[in-house]
N, C-alpha and C. Protein backbone atom coordinates (compact mmCIF):
# COMPACT_ATOMS: atom_id res chain seq x y z
N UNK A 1 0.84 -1.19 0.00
CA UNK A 1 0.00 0.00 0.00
C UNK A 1 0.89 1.25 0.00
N UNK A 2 0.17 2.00 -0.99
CA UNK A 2 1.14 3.06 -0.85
C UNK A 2 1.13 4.30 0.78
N UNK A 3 2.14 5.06 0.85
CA UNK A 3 1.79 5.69 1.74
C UNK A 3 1.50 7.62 1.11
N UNK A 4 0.93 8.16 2.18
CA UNK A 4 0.73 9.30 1.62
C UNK A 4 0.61 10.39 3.12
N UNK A 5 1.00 11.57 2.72
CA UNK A 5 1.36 11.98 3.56
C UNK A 5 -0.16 12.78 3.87
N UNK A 6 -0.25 13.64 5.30
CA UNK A 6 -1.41 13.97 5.89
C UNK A 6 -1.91 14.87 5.50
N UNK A 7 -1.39 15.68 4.48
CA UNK A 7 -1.83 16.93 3.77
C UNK A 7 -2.83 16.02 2.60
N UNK A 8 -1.86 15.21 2.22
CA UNK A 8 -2.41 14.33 0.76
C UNK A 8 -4.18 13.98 1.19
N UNK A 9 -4.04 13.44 2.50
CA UNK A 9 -5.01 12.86 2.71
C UNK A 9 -6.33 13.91 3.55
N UNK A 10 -5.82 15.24 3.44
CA UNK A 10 -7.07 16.10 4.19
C UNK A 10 -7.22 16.63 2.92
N UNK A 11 -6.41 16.54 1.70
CA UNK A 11 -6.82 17.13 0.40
C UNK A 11 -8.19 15.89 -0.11
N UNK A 12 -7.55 14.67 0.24
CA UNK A 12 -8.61 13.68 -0.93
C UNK A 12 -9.76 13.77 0.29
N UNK A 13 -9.82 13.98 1.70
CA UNK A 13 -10.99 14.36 2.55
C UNK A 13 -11.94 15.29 2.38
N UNK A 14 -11.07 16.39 1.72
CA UNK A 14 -12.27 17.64 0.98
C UNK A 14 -12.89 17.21 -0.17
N UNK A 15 -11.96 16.62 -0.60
CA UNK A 15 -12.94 16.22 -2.07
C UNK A 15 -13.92 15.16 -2.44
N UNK A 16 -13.74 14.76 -1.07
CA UNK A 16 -14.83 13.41 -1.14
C UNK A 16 -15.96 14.38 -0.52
N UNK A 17 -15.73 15.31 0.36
CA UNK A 17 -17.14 15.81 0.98
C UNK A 17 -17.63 16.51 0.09
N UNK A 18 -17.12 17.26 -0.71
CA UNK A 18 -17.74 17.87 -1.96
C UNK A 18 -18.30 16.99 -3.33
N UNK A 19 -18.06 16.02 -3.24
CA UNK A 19 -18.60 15.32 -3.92
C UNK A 19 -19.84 14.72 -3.76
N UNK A 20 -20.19 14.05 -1.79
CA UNK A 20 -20.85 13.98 -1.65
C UNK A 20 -22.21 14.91 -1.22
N UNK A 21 -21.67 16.37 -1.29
CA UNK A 21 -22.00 17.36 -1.40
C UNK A 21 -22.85 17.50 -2.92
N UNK A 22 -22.17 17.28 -3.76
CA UNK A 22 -22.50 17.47 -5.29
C UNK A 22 -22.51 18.82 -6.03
N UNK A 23 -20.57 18.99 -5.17
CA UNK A 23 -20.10 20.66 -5.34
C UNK A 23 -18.95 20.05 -6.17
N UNK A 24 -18.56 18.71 -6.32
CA UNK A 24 -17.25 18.19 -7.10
C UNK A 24 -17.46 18.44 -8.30
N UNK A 25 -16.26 19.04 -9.09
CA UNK A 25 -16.86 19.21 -10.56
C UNK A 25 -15.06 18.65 -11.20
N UNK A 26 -15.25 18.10 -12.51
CA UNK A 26 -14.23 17.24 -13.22
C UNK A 26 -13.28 18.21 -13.88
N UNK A 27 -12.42 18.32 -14.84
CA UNK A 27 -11.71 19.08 -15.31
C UNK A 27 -12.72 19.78 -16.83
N UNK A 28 -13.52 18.68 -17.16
CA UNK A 28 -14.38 19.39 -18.15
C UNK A 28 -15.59 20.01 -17.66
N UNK A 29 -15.75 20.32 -16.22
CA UNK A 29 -17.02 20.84 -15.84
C UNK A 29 -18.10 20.09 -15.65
N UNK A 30 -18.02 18.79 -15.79
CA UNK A 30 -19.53 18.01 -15.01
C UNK A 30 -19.15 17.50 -13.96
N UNK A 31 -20.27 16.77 -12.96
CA UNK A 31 -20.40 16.82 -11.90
C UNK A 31 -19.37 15.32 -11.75
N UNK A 32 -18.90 15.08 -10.62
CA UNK A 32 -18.30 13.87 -9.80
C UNK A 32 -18.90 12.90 -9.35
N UNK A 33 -19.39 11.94 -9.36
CA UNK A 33 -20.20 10.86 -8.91
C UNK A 33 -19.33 9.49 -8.70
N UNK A 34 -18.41 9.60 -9.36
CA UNK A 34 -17.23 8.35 -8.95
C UNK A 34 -16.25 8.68 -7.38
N UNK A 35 -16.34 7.90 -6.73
CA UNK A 35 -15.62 7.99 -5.61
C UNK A 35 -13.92 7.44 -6.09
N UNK A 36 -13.83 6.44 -6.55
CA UNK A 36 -12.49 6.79 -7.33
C UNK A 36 -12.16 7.96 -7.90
N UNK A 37 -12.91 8.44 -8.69
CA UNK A 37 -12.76 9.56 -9.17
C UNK A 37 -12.16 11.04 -8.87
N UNK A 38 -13.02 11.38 -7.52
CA UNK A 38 -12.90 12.20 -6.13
C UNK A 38 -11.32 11.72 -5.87
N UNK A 39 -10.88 10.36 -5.51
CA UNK A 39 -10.25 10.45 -4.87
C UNK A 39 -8.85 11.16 -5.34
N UNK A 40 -8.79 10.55 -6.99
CA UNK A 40 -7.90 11.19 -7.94
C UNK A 40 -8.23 12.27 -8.17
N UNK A 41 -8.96 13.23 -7.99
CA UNK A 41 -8.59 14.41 -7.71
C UNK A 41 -7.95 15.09 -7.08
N UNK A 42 -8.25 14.69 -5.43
CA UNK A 42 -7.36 14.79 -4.44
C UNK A 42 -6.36 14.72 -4.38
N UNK A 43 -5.91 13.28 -4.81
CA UNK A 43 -4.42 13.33 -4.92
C UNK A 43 -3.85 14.52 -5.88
N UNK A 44 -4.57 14.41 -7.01
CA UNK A 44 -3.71 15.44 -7.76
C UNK A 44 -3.41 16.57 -8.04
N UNK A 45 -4.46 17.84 -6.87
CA UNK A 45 -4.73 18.18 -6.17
C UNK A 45 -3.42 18.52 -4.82
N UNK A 46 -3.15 17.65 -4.18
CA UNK A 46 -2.26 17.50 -3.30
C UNK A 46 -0.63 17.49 -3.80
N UNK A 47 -0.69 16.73 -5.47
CA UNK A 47 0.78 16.80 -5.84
C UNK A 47 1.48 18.01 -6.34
N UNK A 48 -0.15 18.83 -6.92
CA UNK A 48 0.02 20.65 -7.32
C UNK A 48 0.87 21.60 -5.91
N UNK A 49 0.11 20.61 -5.00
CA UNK A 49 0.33 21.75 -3.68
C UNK A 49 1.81 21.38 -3.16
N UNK A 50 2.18 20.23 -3.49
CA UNK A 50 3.88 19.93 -3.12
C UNK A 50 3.85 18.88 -1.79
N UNK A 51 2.48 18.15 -2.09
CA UNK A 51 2.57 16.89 -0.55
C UNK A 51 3.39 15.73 -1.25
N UNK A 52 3.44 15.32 -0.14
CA UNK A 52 4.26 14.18 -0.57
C UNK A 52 3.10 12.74 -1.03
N UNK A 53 2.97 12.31 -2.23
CA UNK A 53 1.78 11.82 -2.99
C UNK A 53 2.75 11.07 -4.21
N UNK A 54 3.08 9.61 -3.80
CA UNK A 54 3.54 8.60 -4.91
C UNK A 54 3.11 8.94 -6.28
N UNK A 55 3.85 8.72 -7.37
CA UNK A 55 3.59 8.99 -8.91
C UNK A 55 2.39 7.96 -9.38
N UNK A 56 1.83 8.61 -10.44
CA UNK A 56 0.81 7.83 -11.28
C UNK A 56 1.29 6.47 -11.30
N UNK A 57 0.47 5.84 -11.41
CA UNK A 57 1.21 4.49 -12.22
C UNK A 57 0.22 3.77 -12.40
């Protein structure tokens, strides 16, 4: 399992509440309904901001 640091993970925490919110929106502008989805946001999200967040793969 990968690890991720605690920023990583209060980033993919906002974005799951906004999703279940149904305030998550995608890079083309529709709404979020995948919880995978959310979560890869977060992370990527978190790798913009400089957390420490393992590479794609």
């Amino acid at each position: 399992m990968a690890k991720y640091s605690e920023k990583a993970g209060e980033k993919v925490e906002k974005t799951m509440h906004e999703m279940k919110e149904g305030k998550l929106k995608s890079g083309t502008g529709k709404k979020v309904t995948s919880k995978k989805q959310a979560i890869a946001i977060g992370l990527s999200e978190a790798r913009k901001a400089g957390a420490k967040v393992p590479k794609k793969g």
